[in-house]
C-alpha atoms as a PDB file:
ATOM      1  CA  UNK A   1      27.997  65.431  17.221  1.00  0.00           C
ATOM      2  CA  UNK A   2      31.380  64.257  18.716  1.00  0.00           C
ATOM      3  CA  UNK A   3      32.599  60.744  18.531  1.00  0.00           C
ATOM      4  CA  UNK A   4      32.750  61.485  22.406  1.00  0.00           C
ATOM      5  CA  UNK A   5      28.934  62.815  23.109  1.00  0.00           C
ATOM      6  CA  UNK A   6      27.877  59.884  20.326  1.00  0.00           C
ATOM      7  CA  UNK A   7      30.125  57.182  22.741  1.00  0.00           C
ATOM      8  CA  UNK A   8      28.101  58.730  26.016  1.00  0.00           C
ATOM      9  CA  UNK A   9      24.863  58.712  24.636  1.00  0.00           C
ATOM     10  CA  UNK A  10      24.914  54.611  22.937  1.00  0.00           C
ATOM     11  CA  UNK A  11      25.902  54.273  26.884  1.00  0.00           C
ATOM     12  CA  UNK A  12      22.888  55.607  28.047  1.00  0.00           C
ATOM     13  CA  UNK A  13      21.081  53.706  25.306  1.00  0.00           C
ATOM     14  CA  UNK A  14      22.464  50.359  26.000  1.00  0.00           C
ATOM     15  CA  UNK A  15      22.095  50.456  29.418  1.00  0.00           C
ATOM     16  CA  UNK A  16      18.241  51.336  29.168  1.00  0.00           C
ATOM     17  CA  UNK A  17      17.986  48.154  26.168  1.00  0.00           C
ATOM     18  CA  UNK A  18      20.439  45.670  28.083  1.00  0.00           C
ATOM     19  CA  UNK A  19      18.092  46.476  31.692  1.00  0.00           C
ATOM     20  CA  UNK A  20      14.858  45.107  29.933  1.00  0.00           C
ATOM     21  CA  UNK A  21      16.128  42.101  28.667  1.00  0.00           C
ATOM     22  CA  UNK A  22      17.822  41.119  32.072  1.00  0.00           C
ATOM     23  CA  UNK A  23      14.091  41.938  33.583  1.00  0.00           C
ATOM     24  CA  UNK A  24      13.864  38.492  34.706  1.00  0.00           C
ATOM     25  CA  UNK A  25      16.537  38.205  36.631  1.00  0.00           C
ATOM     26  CA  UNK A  26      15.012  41.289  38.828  1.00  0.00           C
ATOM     27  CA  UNK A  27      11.732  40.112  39.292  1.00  0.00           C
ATOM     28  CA  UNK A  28      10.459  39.611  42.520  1.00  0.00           C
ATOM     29  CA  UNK A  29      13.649  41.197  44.133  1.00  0.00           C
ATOM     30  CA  UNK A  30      13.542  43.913  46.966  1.00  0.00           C
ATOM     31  CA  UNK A  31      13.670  47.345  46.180  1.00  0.00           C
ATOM     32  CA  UNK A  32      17.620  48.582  45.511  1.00  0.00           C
ATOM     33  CA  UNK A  33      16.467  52.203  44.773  1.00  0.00           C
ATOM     34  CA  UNK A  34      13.859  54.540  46.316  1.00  0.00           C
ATOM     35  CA  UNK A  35      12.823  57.905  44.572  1.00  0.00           C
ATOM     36  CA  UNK A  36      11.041  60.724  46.553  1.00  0.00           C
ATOM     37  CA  UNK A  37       9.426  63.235  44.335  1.00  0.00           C
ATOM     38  CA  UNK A  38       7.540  66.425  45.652  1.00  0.00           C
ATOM     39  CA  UNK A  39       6.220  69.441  44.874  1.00  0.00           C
ATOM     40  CA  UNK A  40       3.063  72.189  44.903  1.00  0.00           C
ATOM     41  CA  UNK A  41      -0.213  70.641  44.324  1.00  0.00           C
ATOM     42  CA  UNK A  42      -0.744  70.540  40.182  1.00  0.00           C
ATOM     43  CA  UNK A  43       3.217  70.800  39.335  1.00  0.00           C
ATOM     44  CA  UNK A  44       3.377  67.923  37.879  1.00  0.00           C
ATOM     45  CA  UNK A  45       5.415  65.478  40.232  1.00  0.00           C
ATOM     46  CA  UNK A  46       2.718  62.523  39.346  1.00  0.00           C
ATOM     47  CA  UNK A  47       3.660  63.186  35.428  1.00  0.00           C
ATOM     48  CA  UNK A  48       6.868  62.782  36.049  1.00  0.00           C
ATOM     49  CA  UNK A  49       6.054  59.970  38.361  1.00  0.00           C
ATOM     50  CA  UNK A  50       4.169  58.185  35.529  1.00  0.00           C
ATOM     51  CA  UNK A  51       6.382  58.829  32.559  1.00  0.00           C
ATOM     52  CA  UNK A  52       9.665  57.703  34.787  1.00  0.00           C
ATOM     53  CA  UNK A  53       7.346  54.203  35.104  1.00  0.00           C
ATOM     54  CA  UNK A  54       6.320  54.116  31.634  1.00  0.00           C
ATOM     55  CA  UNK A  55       9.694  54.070  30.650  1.00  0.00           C
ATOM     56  CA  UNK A  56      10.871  50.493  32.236  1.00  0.00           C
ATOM     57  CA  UNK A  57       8.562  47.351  32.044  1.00  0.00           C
ATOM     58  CA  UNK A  58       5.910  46.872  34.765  1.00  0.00           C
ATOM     59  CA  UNK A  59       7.141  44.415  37.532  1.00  0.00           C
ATOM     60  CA  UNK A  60      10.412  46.976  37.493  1.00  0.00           C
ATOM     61  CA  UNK A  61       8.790  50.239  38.795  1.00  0.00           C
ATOM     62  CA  UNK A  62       6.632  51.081  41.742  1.00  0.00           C
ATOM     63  CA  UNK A  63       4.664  54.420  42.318  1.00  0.00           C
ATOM     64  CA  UNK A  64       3.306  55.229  45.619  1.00  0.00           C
ATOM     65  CA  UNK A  65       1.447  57.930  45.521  1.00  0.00           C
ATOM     66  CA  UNK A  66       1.850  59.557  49.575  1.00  0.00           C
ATOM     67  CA  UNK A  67      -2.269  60.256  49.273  1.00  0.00           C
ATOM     68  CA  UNK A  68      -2.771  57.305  49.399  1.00  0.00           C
ATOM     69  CA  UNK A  69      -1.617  57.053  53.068  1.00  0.00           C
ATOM     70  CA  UNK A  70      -3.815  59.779  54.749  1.00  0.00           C
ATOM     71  CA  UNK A  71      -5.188  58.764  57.638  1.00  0.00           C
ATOM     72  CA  UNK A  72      -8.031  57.102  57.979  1.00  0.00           C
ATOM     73  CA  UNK A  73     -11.251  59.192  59.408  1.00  0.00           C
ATOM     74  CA  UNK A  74     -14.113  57.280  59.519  1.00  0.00           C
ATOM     75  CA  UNK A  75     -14.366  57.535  63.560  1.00  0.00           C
ATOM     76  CA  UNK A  76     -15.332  61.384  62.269  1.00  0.00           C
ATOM     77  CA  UNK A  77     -18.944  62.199  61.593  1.00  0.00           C
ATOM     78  CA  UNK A  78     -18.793  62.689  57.408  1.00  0.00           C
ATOM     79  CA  UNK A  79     -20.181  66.115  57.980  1.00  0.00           C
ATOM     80  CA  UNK A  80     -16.671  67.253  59.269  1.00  0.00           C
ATOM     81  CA  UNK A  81     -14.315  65.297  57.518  1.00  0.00           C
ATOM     82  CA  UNK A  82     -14.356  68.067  54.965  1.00  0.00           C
ATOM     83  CA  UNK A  83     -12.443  70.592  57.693  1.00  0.00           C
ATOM     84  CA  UNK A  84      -9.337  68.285  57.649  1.00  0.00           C
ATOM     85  CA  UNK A  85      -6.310  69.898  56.094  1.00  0.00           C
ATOM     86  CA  UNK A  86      -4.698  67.617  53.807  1.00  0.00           C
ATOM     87  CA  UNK A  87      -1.998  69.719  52.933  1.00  0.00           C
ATOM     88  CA  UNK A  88      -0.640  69.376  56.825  1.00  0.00           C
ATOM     89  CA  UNK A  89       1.954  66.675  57.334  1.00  0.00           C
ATOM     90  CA  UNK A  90      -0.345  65.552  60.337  1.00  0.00           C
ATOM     91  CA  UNK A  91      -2.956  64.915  57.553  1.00  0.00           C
ATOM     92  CA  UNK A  92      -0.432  61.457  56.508  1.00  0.00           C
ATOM     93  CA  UNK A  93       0.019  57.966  57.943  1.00  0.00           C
ATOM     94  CA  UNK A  94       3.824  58.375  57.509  1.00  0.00           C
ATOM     95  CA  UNK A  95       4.679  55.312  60.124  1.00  0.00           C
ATOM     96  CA  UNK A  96       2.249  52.809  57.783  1.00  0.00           C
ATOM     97  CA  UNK A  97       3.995  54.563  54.583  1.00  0.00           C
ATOM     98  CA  UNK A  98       7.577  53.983  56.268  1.00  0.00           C
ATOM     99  CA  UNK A  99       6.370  50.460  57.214  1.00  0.00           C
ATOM    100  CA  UNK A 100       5.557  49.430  54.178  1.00  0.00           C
ATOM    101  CA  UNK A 101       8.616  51.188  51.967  1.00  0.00           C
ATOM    102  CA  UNK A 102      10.705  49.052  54.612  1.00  0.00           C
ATOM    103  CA  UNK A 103       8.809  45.783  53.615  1.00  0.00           C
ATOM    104  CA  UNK A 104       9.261  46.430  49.746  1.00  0.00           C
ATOM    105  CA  UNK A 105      12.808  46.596  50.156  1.00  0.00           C
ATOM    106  CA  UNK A 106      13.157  43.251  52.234  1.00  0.00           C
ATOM    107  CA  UNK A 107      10.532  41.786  49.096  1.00  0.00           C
ATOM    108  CA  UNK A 108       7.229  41.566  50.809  1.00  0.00           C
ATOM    109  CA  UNK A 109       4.084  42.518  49.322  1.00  0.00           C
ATOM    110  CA  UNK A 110       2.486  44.553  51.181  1.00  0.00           C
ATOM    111  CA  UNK A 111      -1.513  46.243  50.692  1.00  0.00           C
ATOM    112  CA  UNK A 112      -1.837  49.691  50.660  1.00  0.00           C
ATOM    113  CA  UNK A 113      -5.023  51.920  51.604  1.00  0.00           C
ATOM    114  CA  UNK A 114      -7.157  53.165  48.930  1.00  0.00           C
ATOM    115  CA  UNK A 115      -8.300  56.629  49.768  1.00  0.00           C
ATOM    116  CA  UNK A 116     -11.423  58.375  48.756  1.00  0.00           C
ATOM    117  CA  UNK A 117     -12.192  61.956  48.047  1.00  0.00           C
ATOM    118  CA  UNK A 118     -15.891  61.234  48.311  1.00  0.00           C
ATOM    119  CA  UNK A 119     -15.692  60.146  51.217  1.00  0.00           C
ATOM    120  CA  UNK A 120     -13.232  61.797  52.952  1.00  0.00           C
ATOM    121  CA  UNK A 121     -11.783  57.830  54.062  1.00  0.00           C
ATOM    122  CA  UNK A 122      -9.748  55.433  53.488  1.00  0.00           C
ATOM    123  CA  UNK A 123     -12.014  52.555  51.515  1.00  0.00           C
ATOM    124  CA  UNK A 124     -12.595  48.606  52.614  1.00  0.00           C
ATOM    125  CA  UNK A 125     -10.414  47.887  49.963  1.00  0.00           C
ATOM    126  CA  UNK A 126      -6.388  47.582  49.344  1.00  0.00           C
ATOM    127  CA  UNK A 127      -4.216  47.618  46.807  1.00  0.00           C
ATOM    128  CA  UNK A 128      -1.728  44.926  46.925  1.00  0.00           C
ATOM    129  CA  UNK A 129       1.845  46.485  46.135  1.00  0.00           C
ATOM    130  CA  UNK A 130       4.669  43.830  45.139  1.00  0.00           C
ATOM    131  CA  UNK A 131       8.406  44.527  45.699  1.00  0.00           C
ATOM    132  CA  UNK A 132      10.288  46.153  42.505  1.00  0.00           C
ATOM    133  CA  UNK A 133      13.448  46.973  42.013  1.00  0.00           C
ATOM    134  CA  UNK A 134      12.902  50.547  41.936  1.00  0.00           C
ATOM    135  CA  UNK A 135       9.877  52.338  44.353  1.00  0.00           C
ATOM    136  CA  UNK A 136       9.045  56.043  43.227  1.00  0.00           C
ATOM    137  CA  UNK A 137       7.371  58.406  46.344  1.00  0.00           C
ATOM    138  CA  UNK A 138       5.464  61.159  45.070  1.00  0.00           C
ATOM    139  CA  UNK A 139       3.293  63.663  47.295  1.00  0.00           C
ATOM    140  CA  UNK A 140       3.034  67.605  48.589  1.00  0.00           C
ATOM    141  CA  UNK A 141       5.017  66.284  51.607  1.00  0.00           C
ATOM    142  CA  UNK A 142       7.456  63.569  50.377  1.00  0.00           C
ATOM    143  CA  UNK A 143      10.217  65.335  51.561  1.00  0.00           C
ATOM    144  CA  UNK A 144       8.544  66.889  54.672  1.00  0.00           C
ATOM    145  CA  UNK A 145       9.615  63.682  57.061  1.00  0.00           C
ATOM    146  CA  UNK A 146      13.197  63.120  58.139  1.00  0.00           C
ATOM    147  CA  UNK A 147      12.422  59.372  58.446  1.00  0.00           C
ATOM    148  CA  UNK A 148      11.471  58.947  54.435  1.00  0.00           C
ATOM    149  CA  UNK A 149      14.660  60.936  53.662  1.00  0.00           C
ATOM    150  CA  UNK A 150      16.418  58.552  55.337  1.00  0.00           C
ATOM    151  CA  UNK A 151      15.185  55.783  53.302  1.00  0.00           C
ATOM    152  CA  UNK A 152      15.352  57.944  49.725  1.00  0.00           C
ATOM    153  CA  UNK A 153      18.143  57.314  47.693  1.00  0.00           C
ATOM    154  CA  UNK A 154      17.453  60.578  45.151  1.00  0.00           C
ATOM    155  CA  UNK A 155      14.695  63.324  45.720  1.00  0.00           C
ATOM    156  CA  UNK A 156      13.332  65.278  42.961  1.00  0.00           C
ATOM    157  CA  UNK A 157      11.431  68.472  44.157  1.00  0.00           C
ATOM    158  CA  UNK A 158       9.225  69.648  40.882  1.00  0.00           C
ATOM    159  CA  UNK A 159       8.849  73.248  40.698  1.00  0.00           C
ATOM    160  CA  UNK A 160       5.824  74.916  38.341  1.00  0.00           C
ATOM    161  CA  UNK A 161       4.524  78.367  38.730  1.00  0.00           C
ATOM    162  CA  UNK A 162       1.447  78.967  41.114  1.00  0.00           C
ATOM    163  CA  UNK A 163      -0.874  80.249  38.994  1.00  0.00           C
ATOM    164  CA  UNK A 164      -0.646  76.866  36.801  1.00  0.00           C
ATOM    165  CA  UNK A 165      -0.679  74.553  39.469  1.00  0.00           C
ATOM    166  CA  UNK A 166      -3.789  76.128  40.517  1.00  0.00           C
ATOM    167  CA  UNK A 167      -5.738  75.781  37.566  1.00  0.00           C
ATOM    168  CA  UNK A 168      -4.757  72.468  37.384  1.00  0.00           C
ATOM    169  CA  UNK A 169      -5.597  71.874  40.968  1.00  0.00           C
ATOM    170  CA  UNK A 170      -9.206  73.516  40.078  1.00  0.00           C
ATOM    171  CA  UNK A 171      -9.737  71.411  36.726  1.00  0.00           C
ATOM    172  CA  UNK A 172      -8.864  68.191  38.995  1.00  0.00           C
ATOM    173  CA  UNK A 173     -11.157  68.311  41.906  1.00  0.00           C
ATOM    174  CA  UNK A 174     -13.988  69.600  40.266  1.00  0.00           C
ATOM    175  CA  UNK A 175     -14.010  67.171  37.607  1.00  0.00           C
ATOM    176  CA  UNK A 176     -12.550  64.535  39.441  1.00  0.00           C
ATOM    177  CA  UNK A 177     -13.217  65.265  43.016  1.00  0.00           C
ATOM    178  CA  UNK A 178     -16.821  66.600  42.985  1.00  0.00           C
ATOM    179  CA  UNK A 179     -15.773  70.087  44.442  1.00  0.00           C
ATOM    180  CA  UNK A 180     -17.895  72.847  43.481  1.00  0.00           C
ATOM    181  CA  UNK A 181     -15.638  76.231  41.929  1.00  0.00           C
ATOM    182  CA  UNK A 182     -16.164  78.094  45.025  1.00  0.00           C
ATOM    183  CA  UNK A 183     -15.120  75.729  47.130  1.00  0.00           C
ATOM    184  CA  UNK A 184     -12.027  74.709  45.454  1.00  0.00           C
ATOM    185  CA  UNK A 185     -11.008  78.807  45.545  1.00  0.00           C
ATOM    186  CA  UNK A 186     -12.071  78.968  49.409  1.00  0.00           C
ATOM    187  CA  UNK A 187      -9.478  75.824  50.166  1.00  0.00           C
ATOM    188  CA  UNK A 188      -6.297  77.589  48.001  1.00  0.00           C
ATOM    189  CA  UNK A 189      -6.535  80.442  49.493  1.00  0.00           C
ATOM    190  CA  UNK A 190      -7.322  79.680  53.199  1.00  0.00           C
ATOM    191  CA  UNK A 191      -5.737  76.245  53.366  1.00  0.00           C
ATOM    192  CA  UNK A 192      -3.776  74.965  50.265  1.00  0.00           C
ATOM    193  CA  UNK A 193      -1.608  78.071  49.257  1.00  0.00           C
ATOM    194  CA  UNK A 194      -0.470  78.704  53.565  1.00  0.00           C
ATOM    195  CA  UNK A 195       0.309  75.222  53.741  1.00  0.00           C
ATOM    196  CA  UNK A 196       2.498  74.966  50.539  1.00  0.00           C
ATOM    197  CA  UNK A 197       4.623  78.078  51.820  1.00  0.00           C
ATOM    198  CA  UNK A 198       5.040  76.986  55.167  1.00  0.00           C
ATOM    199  CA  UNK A 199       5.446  73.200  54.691  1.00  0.00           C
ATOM    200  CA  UNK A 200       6.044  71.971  50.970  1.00  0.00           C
ATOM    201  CA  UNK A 201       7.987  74.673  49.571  1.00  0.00           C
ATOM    202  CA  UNK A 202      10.900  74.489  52.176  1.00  0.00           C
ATOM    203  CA  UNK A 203      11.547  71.114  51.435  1.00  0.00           C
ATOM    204  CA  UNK A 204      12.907  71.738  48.212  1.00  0.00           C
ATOM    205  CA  UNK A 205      16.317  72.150  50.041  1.00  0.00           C
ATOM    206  CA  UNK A 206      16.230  68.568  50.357  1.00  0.00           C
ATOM    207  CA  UNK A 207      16.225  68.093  46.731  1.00  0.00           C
ATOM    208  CA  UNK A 208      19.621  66.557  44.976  1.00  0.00           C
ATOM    209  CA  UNK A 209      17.361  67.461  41.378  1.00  0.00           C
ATOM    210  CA  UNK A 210      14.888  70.385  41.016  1.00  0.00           C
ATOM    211  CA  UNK A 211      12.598  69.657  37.726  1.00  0.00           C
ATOM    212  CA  UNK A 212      11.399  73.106  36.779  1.00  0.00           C
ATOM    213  CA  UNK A 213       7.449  73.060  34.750  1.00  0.00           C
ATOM    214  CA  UNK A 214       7.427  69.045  35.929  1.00  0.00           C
ATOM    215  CA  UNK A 215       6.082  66.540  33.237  1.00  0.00           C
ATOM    216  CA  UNK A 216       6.553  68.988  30.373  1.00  0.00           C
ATOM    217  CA  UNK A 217      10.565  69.232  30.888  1.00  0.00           C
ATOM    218  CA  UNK A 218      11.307  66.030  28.437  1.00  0.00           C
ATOM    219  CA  UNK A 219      15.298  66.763  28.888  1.00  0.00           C
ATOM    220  CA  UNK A 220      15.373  66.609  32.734  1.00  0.00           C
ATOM    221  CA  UNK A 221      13.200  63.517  32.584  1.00  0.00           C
ATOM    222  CA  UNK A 222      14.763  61.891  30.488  1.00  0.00           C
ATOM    223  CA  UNK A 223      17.980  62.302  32.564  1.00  0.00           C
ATOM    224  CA  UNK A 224      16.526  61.129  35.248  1.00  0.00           C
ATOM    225  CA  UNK A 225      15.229  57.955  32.919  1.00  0.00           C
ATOM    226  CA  UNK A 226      18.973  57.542  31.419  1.00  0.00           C
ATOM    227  CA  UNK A 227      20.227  57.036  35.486  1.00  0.00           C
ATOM    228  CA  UNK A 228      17.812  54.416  36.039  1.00  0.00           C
ATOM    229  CA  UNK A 229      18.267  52.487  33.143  1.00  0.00           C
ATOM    230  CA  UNK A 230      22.375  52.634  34.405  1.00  0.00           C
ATOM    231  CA  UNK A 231      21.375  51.509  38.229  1.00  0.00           C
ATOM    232  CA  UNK A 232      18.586  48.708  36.395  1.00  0.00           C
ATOM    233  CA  UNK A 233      21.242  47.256  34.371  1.00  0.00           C
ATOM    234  CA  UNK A 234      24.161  47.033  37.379  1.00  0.00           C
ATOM    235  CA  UNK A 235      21.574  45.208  39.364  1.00  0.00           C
ATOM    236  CA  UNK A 236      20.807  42.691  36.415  1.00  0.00           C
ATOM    237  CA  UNK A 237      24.532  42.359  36.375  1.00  0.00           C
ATOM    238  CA  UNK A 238      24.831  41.387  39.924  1.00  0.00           C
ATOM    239  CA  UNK A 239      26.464  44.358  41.054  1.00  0.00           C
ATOM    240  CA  UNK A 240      25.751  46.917  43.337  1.00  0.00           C
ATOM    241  CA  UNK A 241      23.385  49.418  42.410  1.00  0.00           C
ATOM    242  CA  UNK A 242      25.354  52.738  41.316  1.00  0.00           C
ATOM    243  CA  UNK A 243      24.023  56.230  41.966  1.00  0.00           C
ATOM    244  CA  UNK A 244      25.868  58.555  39.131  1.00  0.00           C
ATOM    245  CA  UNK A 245      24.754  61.850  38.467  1.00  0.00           C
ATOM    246  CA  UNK A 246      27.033  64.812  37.577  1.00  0.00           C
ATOM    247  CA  UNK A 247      29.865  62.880  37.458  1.00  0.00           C
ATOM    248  CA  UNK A 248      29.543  61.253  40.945  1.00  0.00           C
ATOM    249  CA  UNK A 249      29.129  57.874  41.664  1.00  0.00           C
ATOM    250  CA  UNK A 250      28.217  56.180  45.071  1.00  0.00           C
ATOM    251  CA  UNK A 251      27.026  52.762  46.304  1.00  0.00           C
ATOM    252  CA  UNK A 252      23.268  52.789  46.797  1.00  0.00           C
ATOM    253  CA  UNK A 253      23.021  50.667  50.247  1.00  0.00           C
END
């Protein structure tokens, strides 16, 4: 290795070390940084969700996952709550989402919906969500509204191959979701796959990073996870968050 790739990667290294132990100084600040990530249903956008979180101490990352804001239906008889189609951006409270994204970043707590599969509802129940310094968006549709966009400061689209995203869409809601096989197959093909084309697939244009295979792709992750730990340890420095990616750098606002 070059003395110059071994000087650019202890960078990367001391930035990620040096931003968790100035966590302190962070907590309970307003988000600087908001991440969109979307893609297919089963490509892996929650993976890379999770593992970007896993990366940085708790109080430092937020996920929202965007299913969590679908509306709420129980003014419909449960009978026909099934014939909703999630994959529609209609499907999403995107004004509550927006709402609360806004709150985060001013460094108000704010309490999300819990939504149930089961049930086809939101539950009594919230989750209370408290500001961090950097919220993560993940969803089908994360992309799909101009007004989250707007408030993104990077979006990821994560691009896997159909026929694995939909075995990994079948394994999920029938063990998770209670969905028999031949139900599962009925929604991809009538619902599911249309939607994706026509709504969540265009939005990859959107994207400033396109993760190919999703959670699996350590080396694009772990890009991603080197950028953070730079714009983590600017903030605990008292300076203004910098976005630098391919050589470019810009002031996050």
């Amino acid at each position: 290795m070059s003395s110059e790739k071994t000087s650019a990667s202890t960078k990367i290294i001391s930035a990620a070390s040096n931003a968790e132990m100035e966590t302190d100084t962070l907590k309970g600040r307003g988000a600087s940084l908001i991440i969109g990530i979307a893609g297919g249903t089963g490509s892996g956008k929650t993976t890379v969700a999770r593992k970007l979180k896993e990366s940085y101490p708790p109080h430092l990352v937020q996920v929202i996952a965007q299913d969590s804001y679908y509306k709420d239906q129980s003014d419909i008889p449960f009978e026909d709550r099934p014939k909703t189609n999630y994959d529609h951006p209609d499907a999403y409270d995107n004004d509550l989402l927006i709402a609360h994204l806004d709150a985060l970043r001013r460094g108000e707590e704010v309490n999300q919906p819990v939504y149930s599969f089961i049930t086809h509802t939101r539950c009594k129940e919230t989750k209370v969500l408290t500001p961090s310094h950097i919220l993560i968006v993940e969803g089908i549709l994360a992309l799909a509204d101009a007004r989250l966009r707007e408030r993104m400061d990077v979006k990821i689209f994560v691009q896997t191959d159909a026929d694995v995203r939909f075995i990994r869409r079948l394994r999920r809601d029938i063990m998770e979701r209670g969905r028999s096989l031949n139900d599962v197959i009925e929604q991809y093909q009538k619902v599911v796959r249309p939607m994706h084309m026509l709504y969540t697939e265009p939005t990859k244009r959107y994207a400033d990073i396109i993760i190919p295979e999703g959670g699996s792709n350590a080396v694009a992750i772990g890009m991603v996870r080197s950028w953070i730990g730079q714009v983590i340890e600017r903030a605990s420095q008292g300076q203004s968050p910098l976005v630098k990616y391919f050589g470019q750098e810009e002031t996050v606002c």
